[in-house]
Protein backbone atom coordinates (compact mmCIF):
# COMPACT_ATOMS: atom_id res chain seq x y z
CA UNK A 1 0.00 0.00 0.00
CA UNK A 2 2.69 2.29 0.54
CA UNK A 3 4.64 1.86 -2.63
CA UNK A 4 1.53 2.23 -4.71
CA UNK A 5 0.78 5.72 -2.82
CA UNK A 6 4.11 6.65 -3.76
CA UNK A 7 3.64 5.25 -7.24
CA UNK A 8 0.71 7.56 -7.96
CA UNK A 9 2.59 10.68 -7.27
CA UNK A 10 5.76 9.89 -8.80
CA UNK A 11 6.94 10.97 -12.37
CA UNK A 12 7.51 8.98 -15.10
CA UNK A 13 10.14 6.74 -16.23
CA UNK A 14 13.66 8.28 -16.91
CA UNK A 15 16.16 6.58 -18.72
CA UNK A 16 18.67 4.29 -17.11
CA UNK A 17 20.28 6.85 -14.05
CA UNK A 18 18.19 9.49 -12.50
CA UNK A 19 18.10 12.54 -14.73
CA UNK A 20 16.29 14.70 -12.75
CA UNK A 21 18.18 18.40 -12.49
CA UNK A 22 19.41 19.90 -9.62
CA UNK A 23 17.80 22.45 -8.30
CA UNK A 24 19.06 26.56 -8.86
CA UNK A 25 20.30 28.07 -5.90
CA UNK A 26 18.65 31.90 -5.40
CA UNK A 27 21.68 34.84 -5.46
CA UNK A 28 21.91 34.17 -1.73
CA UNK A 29 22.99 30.62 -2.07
CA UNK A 30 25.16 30.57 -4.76
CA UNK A 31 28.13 29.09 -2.90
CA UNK A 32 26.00 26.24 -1.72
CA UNK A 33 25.45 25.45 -5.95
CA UNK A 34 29.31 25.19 -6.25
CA UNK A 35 30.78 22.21 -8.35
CA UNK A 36 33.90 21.08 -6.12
CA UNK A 37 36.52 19.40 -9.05
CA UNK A 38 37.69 15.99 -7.12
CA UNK A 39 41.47 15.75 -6.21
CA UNK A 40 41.90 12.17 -6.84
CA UNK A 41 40.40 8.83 -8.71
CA UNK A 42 40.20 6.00 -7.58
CA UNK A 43 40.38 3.26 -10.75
CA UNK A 44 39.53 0.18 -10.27
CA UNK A 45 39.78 -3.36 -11.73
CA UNK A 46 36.58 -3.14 -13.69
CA UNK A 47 37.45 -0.06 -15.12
CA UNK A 48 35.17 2.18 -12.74
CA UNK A 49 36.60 5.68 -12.29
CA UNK A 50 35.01 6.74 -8.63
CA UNK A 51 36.02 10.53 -7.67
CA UNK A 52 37.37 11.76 -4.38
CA UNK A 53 37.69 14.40 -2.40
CA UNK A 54 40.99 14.32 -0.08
CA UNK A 55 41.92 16.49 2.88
CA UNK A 56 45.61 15.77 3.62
CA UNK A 57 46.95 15.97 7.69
CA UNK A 58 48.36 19.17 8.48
CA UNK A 59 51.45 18.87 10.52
CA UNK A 60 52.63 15.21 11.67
CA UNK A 61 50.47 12.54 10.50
CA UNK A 62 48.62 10.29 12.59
CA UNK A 63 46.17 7.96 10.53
CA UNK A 64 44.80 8.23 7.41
CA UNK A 65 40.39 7.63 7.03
CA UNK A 66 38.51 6.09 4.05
CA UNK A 67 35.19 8.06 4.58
CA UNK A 68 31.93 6.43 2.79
CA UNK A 69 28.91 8.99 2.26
CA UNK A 70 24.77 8.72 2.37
CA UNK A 71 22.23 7.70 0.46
CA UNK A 72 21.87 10.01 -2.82
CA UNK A 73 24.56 12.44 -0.63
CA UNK A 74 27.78 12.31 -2.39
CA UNK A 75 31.77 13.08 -1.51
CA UNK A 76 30.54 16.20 -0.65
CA UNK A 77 29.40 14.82 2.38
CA UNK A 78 32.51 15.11 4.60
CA UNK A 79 33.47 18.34 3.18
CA UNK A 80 33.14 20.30 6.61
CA UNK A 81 34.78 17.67 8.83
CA UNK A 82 37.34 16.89 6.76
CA UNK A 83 39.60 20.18 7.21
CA UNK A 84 38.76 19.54 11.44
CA UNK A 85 39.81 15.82 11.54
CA UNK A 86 42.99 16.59 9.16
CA UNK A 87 44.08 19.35 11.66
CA UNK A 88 44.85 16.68 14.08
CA UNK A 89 46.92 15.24 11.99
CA UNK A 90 44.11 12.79 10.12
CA UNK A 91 44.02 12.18 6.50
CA UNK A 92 40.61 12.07 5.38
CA UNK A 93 39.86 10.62 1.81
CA UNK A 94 35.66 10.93 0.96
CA UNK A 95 35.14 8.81 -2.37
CA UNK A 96 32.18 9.00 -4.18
CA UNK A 97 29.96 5.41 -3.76
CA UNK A 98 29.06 4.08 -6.80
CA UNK A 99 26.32 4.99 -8.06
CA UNK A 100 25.85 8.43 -6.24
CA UNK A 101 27.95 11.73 -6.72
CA UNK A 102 29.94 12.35 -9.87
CA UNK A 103 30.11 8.60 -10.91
CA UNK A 104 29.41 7.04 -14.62
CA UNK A 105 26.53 4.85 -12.79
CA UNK A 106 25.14 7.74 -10.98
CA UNK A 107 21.11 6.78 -10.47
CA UNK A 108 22.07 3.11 -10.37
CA UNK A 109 22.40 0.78 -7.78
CA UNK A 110 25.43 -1.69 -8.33
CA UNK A 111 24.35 -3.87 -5.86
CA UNK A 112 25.68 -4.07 -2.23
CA UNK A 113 27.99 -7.16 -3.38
CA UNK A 114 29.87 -4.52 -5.72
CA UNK A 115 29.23 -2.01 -3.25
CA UNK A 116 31.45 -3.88 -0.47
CA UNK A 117 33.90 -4.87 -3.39
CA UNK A 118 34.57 -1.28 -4.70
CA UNK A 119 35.66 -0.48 -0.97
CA UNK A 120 37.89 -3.26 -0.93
CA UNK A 121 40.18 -2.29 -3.43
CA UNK A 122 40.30 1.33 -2.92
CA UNK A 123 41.50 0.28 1.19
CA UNK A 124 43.76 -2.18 -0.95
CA UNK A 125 44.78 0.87 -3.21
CA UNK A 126 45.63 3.12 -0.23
CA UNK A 127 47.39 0.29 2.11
CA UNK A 128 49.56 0.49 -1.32
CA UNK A 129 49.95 3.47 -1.20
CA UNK A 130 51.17 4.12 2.70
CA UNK A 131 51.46 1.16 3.58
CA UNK A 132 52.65 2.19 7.07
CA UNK A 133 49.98 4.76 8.10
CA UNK A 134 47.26 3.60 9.90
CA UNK A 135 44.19 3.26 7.75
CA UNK A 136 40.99 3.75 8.81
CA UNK A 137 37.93 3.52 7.79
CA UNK A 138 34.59 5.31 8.05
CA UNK A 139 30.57 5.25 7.35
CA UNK A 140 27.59 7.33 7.47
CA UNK A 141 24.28 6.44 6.98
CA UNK A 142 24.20 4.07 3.90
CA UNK A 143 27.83 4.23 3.89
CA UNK A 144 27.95 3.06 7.68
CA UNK A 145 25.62 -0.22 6.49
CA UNK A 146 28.52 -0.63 3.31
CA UNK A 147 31.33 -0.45 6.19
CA UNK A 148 29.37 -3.06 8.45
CA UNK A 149 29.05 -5.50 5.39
CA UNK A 150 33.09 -5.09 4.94
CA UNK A 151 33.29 -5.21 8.95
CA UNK A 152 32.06 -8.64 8.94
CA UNK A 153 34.86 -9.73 6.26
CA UNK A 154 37.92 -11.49 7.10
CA UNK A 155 39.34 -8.18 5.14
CA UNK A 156 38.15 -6.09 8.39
CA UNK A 157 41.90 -7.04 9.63
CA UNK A 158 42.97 -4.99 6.57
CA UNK A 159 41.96 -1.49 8.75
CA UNK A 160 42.97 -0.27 11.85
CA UNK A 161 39.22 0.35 12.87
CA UNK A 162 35.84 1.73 11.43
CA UNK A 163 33.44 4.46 12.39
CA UNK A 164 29.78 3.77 11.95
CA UNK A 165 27.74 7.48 12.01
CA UNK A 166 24.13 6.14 12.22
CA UNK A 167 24.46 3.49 10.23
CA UNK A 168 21.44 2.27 8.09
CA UNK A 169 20.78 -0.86 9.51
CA UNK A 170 16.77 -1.96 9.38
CA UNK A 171 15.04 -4.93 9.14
CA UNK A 172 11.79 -3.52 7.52
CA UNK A 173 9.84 -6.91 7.08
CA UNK A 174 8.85 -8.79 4.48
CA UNK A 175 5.58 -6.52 3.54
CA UNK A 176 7.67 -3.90 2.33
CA UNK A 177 10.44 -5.80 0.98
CA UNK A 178 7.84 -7.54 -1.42
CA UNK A 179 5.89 -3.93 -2.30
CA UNK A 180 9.10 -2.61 -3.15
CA UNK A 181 9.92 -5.83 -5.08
CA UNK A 182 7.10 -5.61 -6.97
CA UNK A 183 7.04 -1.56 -7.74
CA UNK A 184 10.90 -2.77 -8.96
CA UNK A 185 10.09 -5.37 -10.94
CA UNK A 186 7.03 -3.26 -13.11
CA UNK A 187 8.51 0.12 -12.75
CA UNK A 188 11.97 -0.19 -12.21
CA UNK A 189 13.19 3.22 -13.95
CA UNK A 190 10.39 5.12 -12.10
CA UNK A 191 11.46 7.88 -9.80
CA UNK A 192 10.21 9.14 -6.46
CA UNK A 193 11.26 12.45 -4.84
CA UNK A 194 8.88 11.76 -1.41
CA UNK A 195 7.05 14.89 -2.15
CA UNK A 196 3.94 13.38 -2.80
CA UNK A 197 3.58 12.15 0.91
CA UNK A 198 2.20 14.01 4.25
CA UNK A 199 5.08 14.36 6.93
CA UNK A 200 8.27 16.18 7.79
CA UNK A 201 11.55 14.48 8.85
CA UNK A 202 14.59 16.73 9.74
CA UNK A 203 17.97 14.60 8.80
CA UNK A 204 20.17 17.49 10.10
CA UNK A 205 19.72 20.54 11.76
CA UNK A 206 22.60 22.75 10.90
CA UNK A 207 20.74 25.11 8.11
CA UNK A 208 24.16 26.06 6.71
CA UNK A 209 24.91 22.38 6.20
CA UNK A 210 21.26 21.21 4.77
CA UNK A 211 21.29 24.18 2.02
CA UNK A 212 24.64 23.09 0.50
CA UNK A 213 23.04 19.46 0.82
CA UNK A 214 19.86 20.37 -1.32
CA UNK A 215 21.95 22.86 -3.79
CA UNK A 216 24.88 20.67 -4.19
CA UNK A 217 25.14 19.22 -8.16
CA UNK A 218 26.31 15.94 -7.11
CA UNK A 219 22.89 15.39 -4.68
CA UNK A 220 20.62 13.24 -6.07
CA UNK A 221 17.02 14.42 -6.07
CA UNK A 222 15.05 11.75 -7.43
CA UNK A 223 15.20 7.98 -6.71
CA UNK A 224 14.14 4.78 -9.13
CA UNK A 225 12.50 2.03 -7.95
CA UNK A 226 15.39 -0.31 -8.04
CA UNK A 227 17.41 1.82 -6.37
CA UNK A 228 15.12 1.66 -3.23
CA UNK A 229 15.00 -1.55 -3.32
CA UNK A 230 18.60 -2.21 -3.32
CA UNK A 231 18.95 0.05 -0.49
CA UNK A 232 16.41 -1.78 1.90
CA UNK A 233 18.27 -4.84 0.89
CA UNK A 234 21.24 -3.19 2.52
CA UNK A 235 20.02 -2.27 5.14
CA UNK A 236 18.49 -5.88 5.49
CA UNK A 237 21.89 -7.53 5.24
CA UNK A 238 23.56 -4.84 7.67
CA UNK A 239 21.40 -6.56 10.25
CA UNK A 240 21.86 -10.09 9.76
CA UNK A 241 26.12 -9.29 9.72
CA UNK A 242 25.99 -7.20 12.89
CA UNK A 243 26.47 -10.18 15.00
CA UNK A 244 29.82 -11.26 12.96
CA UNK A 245 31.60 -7.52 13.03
CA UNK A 246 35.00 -7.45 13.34
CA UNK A 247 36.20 -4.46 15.76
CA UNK A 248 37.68 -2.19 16.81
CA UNK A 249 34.38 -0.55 15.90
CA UNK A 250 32.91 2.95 17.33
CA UNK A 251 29.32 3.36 16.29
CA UNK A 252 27.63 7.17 16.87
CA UNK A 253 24.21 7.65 16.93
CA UNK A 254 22.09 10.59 17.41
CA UNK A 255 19.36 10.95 20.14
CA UNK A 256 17.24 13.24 17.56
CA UNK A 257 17.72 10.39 14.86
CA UNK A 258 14.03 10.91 13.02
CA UNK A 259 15.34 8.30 9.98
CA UNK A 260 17.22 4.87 12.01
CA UNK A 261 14.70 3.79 14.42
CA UNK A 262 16.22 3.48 18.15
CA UNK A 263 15.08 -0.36 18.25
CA UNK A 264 17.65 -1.00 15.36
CA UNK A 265 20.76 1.05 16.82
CA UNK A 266 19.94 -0.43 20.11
CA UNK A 267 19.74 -4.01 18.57
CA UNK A 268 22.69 -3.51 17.14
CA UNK A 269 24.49 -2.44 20.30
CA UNK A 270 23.22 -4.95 21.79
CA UNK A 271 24.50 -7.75 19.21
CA UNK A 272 28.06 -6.42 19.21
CA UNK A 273 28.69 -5.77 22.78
CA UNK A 274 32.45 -5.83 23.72
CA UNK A 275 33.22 -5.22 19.84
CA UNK A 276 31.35 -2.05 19.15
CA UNK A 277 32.21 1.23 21.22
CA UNK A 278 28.68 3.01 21.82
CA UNK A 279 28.53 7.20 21.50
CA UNK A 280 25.05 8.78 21.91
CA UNK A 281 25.42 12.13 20.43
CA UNK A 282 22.97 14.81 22.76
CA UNK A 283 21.43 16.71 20.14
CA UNK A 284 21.74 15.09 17.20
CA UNK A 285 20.19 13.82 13.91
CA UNK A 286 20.77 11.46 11.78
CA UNK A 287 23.34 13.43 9.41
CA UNK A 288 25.51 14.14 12.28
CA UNK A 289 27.82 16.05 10.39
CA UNK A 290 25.48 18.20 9.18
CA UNK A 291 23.86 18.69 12.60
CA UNK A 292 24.92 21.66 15.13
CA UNK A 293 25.98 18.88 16.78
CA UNK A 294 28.68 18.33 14.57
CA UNK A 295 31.31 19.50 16.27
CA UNK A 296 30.81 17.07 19.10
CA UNK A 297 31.10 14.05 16.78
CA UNK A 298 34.43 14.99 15.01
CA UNK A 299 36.00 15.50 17.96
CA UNK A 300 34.74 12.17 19.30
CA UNK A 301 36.09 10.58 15.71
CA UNK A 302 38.96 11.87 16.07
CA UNK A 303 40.21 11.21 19.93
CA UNK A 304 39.14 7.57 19.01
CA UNK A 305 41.18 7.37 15.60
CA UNK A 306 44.31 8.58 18.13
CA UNK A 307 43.59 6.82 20.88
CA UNK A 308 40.91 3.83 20.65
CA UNK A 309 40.65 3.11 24.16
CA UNK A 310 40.63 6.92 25.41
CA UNK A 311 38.15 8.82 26.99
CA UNK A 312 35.30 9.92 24.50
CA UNK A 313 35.13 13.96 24.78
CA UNK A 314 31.28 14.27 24.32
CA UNK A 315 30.77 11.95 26.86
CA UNK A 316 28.82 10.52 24.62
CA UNK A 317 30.02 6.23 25.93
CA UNK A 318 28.35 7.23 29.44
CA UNK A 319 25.47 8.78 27.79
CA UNK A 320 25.01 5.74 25.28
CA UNK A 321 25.02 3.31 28.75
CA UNK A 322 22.35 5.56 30.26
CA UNK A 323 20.50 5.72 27.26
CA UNK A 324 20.03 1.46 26.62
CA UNK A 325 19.73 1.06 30.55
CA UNK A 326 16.90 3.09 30.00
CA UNK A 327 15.26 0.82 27.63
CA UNK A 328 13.31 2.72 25.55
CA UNK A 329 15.51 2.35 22.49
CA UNK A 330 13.21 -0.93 22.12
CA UNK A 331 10.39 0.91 20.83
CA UNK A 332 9.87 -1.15 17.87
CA UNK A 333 8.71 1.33 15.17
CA UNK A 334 9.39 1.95 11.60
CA UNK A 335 9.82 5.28 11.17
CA UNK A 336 9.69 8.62 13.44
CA UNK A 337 5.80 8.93 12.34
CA UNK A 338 4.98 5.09 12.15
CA UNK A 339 5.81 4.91 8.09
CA UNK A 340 8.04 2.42 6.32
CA UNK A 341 9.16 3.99 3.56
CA UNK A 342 9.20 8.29 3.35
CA UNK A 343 12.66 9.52 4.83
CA UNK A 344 14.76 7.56 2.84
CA UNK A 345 13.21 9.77 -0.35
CA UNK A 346 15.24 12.85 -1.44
CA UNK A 347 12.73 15.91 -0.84
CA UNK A 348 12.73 14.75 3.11
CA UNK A 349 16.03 17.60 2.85
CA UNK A 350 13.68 20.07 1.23
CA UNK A 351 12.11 21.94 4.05
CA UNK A 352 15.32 23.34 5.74
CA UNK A 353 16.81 24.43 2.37
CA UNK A 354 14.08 26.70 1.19
């Protein structure tokens, strides 16, 4: 029932990668419209040319960190805590995913098999590369559910650690699994922007942050079918590996998360207890670096990258404790509103950029 609502609002079908344009940015945004040229890209052994954004350490270097993106978010994505985490000394590499940002497939889902393969070889690529720097790795969102597949790998003992920021992890039963197989199967080139449903979901609450999300080029505003539902198979298979992670691990999450229900962060906790450091972030949504919480979580990334047993500086481990003694990150409900599908649909970023 809820893919066929969405169905009867949605446009018709593009050819193969979404082709819907970005929006204009008004005088007063123009920065937030800018184009930012990658530095590096990553090739790899199918050909695939994947972009990437790289903030080098300033002064002596400490670690270098593979940082994965969101869903339809794109390099761009680390932008504002890459400059913070490289002055302490942190390398911070943000590749497009494939599929998203500036890449040939852009609109496409590859598949979470090729998804967990393309990260492979770009950590192989940069072990290569410094082969003596600590290499880290990094996750938000969709990107977090990407690092937990690679996290359950016997390749997890190919990084020093990983950093899950919310990741999207979400068993969402078999009733929308099979809508959304269905709508896929018919209508698979079909896009959905999420405006035609009732609701409002804020993802981050730093205004600054959400504009140059909505007005960025490489931000996806439209989503196929079969892109959703390779995503909720993702997320599917994020849950059934949490139980075989491979640590060290530290996993944030965000007390104003509206998108990843508690019930799944909590399970997850739960699941990988003695593996998975837990950081409950006071104030913050589910982009946590593009909340005005931000600052908070990069200095909690990067006091664990430099020391993975120290003291968290948000005090976010004690609140975390507090928060699953409490018990009421077992509310087991899909979505902030009770729906299974909405937030994961690009307009849900619409409202705090206009």
């Amino acid at each position: 029932m809820i893919c066929a609502g969405i169905l009867g609002g949605c446009a018709g079908p593009h050819p193969a990668g979404s082709v819907a344009s970005a929006p204009i940015p008004p005088a007063r945004f123009a920065a937030a419209g800018r184009l930012v040229a990658p530095d590096r890209v990553f090739t790899l052994s199918d050909g695939a040319q994947i972009p990437a954004r790289v903030w080098p350490a300033q002064g002596v270097p400490h670690a270098r960190l593979l940082a994965l993106h969101g869903f339809n978010d794109s390099r761009d994505a680390w932008e504002a805590a890459g400059p913070v985490l490289a002055a302490q000394g942190i390398t911070v590499i943000a590749p497009d995913i494939r599929g998203f940002g500036g890449t040939a497939e852009r609109g496409l889902w590859p598949g979470s098999t090729r998804l967990v393969a393309d990260l492979g070889e770009e950590i192989a690529l940069l072990r290569h590369e410094a082969p003596d720097a600590p290499l880290y790795l990094a996750g938000e969102s969709m990107g977090g559910a990407v690092a937990m597949l690679f996290m359950a790998q016997p390749a997890a003992s190919s990084v020093a650690g990983a950093v899950l920021l919310a990741p999207a992890i979400w068993n969402m039963g078999p009733g929308v699994r099979v809508s959304l197989a269905v709508m896929a199967t018919l209508f698979p080139a079909h896009e959905v922007t999420g405006r035609e449903l009732p609701g409002h979901i804020v993802a981050g609450d730093s205004l600054p942050a959400m504009i140059r999300l909505y007005y960025d080029p490489l931000t996806l505003h439209a989503t196929r079918f079969d892109t959703l539902r390779g995503l909720v198979g993702l997320m599917n298979e994020a849950v059934h590996a949490a139980p075989g992670v491979r640590g060290p691990i530290l996993c944030l999450y965000g007390d104003r998360d509206q998108i990843v229900p508690p019930a799944a962060i909590g399970h997850l906790w739960q699941v990988t207890r003695g593996v998975v450091r837990r950081d409950l972030v006071p104030g913050g949504y589910h982009l946590l670096l593009r909340s005005r919480s931000a600052a908070r979580t990069e200095a909690d990334i990067a006091a664990w990258i430099l020391n993975p047993s120290g003291f968290m500086p948000s005090g976010g481990e004690s609140a975390a404790s507090a928060w699953m003694a409490a018990g009421f990150a077992w509310r087991d409900r899909a979505g902030p509103g009770g729906e299974a599908l909405p937030w994961f649909l690009p307009a849900r970023i619409d409202t705090l950029a206009r």
